[in-house]
Protein backbone atom coordinates (compact mmCIF):
# COMPACT_ATOMS: atom_id res chain seq x y z
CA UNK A 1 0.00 0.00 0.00
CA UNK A 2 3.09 2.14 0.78
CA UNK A 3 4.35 1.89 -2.64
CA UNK A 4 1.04 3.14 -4.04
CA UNK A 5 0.29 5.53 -2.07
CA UNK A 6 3.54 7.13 -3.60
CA UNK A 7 3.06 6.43 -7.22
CA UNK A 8 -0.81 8.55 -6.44
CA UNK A 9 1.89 11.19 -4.42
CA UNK A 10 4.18 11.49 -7.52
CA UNK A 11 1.15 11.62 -9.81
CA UNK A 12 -0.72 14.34 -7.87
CA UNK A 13 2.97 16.41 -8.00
CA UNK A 14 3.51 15.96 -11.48
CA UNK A 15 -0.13 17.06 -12.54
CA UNK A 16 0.45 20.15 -10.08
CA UNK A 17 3.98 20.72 -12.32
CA UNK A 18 1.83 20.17 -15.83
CA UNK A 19 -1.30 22.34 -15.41
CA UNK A 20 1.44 24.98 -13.84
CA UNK A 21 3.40 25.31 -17.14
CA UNK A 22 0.16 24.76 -19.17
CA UNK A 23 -1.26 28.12 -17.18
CA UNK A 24 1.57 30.19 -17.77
CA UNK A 25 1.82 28.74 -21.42
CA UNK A 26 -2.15 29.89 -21.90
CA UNK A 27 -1.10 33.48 -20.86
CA UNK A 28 2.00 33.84 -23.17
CA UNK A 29 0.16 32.26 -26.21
CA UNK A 30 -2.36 35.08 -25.87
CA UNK A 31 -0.57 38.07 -25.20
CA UNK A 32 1.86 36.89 -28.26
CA UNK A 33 -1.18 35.79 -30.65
CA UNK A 34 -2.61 38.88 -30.38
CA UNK A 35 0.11 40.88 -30.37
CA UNK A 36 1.32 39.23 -33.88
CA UNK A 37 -2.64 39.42 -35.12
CA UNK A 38 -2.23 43.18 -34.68
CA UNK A 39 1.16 43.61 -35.66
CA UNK A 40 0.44 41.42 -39.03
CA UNK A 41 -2.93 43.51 -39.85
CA UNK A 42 -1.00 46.80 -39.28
CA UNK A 43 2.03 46.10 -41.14
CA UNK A 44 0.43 44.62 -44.03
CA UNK A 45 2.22 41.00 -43.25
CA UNK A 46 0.51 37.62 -44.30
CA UNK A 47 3.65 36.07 -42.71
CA UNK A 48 2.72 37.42 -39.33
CA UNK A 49 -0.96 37.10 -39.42
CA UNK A 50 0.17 33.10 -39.97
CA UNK A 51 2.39 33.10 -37.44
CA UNK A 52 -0.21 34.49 -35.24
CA UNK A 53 -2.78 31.82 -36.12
CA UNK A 54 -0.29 29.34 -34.95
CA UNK A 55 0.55 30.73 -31.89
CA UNK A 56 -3.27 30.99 -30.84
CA UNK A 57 -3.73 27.08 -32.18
CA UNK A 58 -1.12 26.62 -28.99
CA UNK A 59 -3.56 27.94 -26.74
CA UNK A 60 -6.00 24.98 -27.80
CA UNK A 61 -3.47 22.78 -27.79
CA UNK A 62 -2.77 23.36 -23.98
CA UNK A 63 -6.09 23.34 -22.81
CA UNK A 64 -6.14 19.53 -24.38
CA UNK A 65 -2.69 18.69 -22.66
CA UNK A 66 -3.96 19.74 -19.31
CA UNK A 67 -6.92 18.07 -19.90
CA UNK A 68 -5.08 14.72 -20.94
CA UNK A 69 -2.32 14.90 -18.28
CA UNK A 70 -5.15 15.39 -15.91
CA UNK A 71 -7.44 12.11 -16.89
CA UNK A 72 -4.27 9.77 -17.48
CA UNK A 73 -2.90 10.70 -13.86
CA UNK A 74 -6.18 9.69 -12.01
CA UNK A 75 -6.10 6.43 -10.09
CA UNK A 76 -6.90 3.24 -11.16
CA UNK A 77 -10.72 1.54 -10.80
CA UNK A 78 -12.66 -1.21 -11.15
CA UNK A 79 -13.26 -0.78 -15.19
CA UNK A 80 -9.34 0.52 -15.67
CA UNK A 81 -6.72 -1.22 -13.47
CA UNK A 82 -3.60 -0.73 -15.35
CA UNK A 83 -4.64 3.00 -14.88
CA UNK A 84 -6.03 5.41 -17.12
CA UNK A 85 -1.95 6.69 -19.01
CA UNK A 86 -3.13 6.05 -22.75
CA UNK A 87 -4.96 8.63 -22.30
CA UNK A 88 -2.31 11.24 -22.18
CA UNK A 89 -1.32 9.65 -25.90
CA UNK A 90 -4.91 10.24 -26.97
CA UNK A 91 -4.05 14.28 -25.98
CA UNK A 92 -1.05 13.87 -28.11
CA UNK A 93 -2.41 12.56 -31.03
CA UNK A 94 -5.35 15.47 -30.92
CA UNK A 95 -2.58 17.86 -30.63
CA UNK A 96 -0.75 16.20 -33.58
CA UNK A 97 -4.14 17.07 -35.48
CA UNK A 98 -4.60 19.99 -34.62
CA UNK A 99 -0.77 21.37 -35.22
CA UNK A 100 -1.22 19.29 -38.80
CA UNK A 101 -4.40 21.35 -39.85
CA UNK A 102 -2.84 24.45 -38.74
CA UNK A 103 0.41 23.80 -40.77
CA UNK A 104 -1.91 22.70 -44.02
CA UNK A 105 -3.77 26.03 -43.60
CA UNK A 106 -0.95 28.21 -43.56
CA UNK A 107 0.87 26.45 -46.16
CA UNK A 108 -2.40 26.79 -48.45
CA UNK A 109 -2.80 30.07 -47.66
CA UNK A 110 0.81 30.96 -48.69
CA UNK A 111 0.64 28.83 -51.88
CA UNK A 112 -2.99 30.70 -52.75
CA UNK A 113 -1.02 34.35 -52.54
CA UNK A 114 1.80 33.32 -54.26
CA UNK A 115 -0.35 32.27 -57.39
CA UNK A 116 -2.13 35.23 -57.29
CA UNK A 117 0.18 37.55 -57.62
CA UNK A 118 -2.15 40.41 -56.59
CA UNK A 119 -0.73 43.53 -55.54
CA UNK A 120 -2.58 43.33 -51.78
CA UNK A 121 -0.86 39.77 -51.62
CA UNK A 122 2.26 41.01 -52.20
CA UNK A 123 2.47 43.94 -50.27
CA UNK A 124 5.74 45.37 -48.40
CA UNK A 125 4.97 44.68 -44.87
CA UNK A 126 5.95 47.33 -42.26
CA UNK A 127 8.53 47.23 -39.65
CA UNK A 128 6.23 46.40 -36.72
CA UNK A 129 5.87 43.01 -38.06
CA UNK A 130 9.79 42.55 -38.32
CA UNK A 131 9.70 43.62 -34.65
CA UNK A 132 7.04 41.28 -33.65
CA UNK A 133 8.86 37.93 -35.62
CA UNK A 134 11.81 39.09 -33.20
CA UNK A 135 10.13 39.14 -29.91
CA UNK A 136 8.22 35.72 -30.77
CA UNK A 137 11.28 34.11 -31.68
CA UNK A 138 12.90 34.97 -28.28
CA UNK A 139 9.82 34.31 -26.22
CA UNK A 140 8.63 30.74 -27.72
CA UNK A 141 11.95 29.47 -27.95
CA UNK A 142 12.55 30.59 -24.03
CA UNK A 143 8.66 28.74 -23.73
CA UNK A 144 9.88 25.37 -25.85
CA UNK A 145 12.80 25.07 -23.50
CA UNK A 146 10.77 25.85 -19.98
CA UNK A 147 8.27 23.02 -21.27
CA UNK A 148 10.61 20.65 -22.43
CA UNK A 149 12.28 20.96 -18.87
CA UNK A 150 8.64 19.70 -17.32
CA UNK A 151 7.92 17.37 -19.52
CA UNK A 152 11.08 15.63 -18.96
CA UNK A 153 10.95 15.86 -14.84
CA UNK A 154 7.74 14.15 -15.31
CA UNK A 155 8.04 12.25 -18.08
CA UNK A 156 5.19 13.78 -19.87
CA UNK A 157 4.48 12.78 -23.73
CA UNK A 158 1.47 15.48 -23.85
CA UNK A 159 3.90 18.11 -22.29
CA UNK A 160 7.22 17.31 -24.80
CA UNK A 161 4.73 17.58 -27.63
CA UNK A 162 3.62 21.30 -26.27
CA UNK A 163 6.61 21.97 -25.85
CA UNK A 164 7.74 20.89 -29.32
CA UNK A 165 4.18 22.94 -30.10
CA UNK A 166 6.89 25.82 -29.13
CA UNK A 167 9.90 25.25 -30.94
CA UNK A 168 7.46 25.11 -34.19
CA UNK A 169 5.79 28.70 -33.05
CA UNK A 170 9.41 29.73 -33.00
CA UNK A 171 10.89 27.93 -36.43
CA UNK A 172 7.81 29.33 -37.77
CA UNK A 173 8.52 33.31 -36.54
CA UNK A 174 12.25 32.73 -38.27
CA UNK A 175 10.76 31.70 -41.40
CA UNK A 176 8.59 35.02 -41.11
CA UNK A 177 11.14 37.28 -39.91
CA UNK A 178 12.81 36.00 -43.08
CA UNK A 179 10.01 36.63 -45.33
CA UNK A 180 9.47 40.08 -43.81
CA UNK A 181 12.76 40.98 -44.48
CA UNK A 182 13.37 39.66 -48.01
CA UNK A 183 9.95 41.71 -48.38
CA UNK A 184 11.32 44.69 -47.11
CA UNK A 185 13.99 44.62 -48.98
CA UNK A 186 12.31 44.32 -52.51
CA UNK A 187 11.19 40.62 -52.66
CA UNK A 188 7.58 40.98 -51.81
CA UNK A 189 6.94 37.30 -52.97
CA UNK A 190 9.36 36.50 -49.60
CA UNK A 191 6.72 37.13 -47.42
CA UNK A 192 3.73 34.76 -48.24
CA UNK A 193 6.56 31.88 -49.30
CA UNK A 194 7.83 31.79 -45.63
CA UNK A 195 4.00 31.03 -45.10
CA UNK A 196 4.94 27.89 -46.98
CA UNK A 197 8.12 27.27 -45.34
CA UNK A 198 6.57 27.50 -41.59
CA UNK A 199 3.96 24.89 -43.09
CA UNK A 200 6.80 22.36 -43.66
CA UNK A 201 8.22 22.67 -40.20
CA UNK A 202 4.60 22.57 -38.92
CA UNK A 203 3.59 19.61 -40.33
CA UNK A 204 7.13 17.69 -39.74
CA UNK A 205 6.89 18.55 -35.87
CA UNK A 206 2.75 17.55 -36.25
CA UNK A 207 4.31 14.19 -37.67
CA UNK A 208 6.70 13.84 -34.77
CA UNK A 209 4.49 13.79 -32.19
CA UNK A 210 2.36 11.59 -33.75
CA UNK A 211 4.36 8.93 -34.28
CA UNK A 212 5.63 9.05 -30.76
CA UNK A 213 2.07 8.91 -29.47
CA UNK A 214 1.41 5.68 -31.45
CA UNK A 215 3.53 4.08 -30.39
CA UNK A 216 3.57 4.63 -26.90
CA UNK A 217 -0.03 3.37 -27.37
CA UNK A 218 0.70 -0.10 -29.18
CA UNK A 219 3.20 -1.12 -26.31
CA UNK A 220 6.03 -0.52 -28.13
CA UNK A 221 9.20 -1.58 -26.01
CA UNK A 222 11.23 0.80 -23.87
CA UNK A 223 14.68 1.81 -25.84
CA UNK A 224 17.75 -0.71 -25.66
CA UNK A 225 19.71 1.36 -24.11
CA UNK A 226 17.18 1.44 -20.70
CA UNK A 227 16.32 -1.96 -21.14
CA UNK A 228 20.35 -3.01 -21.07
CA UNK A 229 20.33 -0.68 -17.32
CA UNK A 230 17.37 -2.55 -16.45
CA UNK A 231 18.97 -5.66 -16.80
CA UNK A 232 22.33 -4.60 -15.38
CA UNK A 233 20.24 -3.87 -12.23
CA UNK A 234 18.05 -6.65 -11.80
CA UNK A 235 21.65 -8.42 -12.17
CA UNK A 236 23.52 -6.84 -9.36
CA UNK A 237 20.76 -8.16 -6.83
CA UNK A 238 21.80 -10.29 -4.54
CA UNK A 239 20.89 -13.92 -4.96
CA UNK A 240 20.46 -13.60 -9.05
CA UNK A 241 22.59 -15.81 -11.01
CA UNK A 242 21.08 -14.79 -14.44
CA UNK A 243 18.21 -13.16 -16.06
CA UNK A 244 16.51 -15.40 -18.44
CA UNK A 245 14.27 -12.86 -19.87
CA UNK A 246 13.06 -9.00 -19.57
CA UNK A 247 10.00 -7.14 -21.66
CA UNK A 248 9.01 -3.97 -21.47
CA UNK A 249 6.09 -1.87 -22.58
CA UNK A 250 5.28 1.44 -22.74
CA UNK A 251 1.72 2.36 -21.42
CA UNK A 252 1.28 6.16 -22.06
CA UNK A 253 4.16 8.41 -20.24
CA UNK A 254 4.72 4.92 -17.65
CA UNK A 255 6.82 1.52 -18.79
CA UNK A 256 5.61 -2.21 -17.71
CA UNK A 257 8.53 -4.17 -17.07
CA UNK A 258 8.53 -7.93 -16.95
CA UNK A 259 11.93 -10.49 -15.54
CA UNK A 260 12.44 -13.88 -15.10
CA UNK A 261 15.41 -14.00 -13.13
CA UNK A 262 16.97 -17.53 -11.93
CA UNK A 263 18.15 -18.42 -8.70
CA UNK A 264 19.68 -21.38 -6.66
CA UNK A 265 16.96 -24.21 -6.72
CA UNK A 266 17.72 -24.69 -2.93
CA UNK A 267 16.66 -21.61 -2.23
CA UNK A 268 13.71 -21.52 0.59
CA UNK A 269 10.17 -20.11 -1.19
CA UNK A 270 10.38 -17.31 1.85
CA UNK A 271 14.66 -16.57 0.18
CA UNK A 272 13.40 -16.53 -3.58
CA UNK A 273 10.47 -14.08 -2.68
CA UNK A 274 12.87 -11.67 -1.11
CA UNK A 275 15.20 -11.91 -4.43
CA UNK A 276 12.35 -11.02 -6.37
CA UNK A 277 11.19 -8.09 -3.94
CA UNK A 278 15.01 -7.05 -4.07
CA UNK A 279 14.99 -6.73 -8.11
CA UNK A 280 11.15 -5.13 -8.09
CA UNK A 281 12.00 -2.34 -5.56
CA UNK A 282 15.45 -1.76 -6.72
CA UNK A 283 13.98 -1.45 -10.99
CA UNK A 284 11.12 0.53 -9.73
CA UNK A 285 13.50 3.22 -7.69
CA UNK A 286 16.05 3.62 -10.02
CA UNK A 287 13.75 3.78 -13.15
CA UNK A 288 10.89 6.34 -12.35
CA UNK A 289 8.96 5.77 -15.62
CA UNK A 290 8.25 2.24 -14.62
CA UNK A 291 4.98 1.54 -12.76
CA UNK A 292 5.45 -1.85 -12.49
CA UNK A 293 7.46 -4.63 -12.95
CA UNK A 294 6.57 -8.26 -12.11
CA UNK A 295 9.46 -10.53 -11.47
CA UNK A 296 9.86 -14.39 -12.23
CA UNK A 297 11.83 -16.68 -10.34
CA UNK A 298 13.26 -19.86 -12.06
CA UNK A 299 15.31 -22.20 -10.46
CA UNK A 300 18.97 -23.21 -11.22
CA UNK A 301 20.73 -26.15 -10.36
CA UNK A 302 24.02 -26.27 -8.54
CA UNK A 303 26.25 -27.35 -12.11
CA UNK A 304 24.26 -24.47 -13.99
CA UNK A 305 25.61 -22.08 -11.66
CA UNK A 306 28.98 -23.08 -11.63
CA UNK A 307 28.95 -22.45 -15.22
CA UNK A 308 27.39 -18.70 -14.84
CA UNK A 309 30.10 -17.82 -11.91
C-alpha cells in the first residue's frame, strides 16, 4: 500500500507541475497571438498574421494537454486497473491534429497568394511586423525550452509535444522574420513563401508527435539502451545468477517491465520471494517511468551455476 500511495503522491505532483506550465503557457500564447494578429494587420504582413494563427492554435493545444495529463494521472478503478496513461497519448495525437491542420492552412494560404500575384498579396509589410517575428522568436523558444524541462521531470508525452508545439511557433517566426525581411527589402513574394516554409516545419513537428504517441499506445518496447540498465540492475541483486528474460512496454508516459530472473533451486520459497522483492523495488526506484514490474523466479541447479560464476 506504501508503494502506491507514492506512485498517487508522484502523480498528484507531477499534474500540479503540468497544469502549472500549461497556465503560464495559456497566458504567453495570448498576449503573443494577439500581439502578432495586430502587428500582421498593421504592417500589411501575411507572414505574421500566420504566425499568429499558430501561436493561438497553442492555446487549444494546452487546454487539451492539461486536460489529458489530468485524466491519465487519475487512479486506477474497477473498469481501468492498469490506470487510465493512454490517455495522455490520446491528448497527443489530438494535438498532432490539430498542429497538422494548422500547418496545411498556412501552407495553403501561402501557396494561394503566391499564385495570385495580386498587388494586396504582395504587399511590403511594415517594420512592426519585423519587430514582432523578433520578440516571438525569443519568447517561444525561451517557452519550448521551460516546457521541455517539465515534460522531462515528469516524463510527460502530452507536455514534450507542447513543448515541441513551441519550438514550431518559433521555427515558424524565423521563417517570417525571413520573409518580412526579403519583403522589405524588394522581394515581396518572400513574405507569403515563408507562409509555406513555416507549413513544412509545422507539419514535420505535427508528424513527430504523432508517431511518438502511437507508439507509446501499441506497447512498443522501452529503448535498448534502458532496457540493457534494467537488466544490469536486476543483475547486481543479490541472490540472481542470471536473467533469463526481460520485456518492457510502454503504457502512455509509464513503462511495464517484466523479468524472469533464476536463482539457486535450494533456495527456501520465503529466500526466492525476497530476491524477487530485491529486483522489483530496486527497478522501480532507479527507473521512475516504470509503474510496475513483475518478477519471475526460475530455479537453477548447482552445475548451472557453476557455469554462470
Amino acid at each position: 500500500m506504501e508503494g502506491i500511495d507514492m506512485i498517487h503522491e508522484e502523480d498528484s505532483k507531477d499534474k500540479k507541475i503540468a497544469v502549472r506550465v500549461s497556465v503560464i503557457s495559456i497566458a504567453v500564447n495570448l498576449i503573443l497571438s494577439v500581439f502578432k494578429l495586430i502587428a500582421g494587420i498593421a504592417a500589411y504582413s501575411g507572414a505574421m498574421i500566420s504566425d499568429a494563427v499558430h501561436s493561438a492554435s497553442d492555446v487549444f493545444s494546452t487546454v487539451i494537454v492539461i486536460i489529458g495529463i489530468s485524466v491519465s494521472r487519475k487512479k486506477s478503478d474497477k473498469e481501468h486497473p492498469y490506470g487510465h496513461e493512454r490517455l495522455e497519448c490520446v491528448a497527443s495525437v489530438i494535438l498532432a491534429v490539430i498542429l497538422f491542420a494548422t500547418g496545411a492552412g498556412i501552407g495553403i494560404r501561402g501557396i494561394q497568394k503566391i499564385v495570385s500575384g495580386s498587388a494586396e498579396a504582395m504587399r511590403i509589410p511594415g517594420m512592426l511586423a519585423l519587430t514582432a517575428a523578433v520578440l516571438s522568436v525569443v519568447v517561444k523558444e525561451w517557452m519550448y525550452w521551460y516546457t521541455r524541462s517539465a515534460a522531462k521531470k515528469i516524463n510527460s508525452g502530452a507536455l514534450m509535444a507542447d513543448a515541441w508545439h513551441h519550438r514550431s511557433d518559433a521555427l515558424s517566426s524565423i521563417g517570417s522574420f525571413a520573409g518580412i525581411l526579403g519583403a522589405r527589402m524588394g522581394f515581396p513574394v518572400m513574405d507569403p513563401l515563408a507562409s509555406v516554409i513555416i507549413c513544412v516545419f509545422i507539419l514535420k513537428a505535427a508528424l513527430n508527435i504523432f508517431r511518438d504517441a502511437v507508439n507509446k499506445m501499441v506497447d512498443k518496447s522501452c529503448d535498448e539502451a534502458t532496457v540493457q540498465s534494467m537488466r544490469n540492475v536486476a543483475l547486481n541483486s543479490q541472490g540472481v545468477v542470471e536473467i533469463d528474460d526481460i520485456r518492457t512496454r510502454m503504457f502512455g508516459a509509464k513503462a511495464y517491465v517484466d523479468i524472469e530472473i533464476a536463482a539457486d533451486e535450494n533456495l527456501t520459497l520465503k529466500d526466492s520471494h525476497e530476491i524477487a522483492e530485491s529486483v522489483h523495488g530496486s527497478i522501480e526506484r532507479q527507473f521512475p517511468e516504470v509503474k510496475h514490474c513483475m518478477v519471475h523466479v526460475n530455479p537453477i541447479s548447482v552445475e548451472e551455476k557453476t557455469q554462470y560464476s
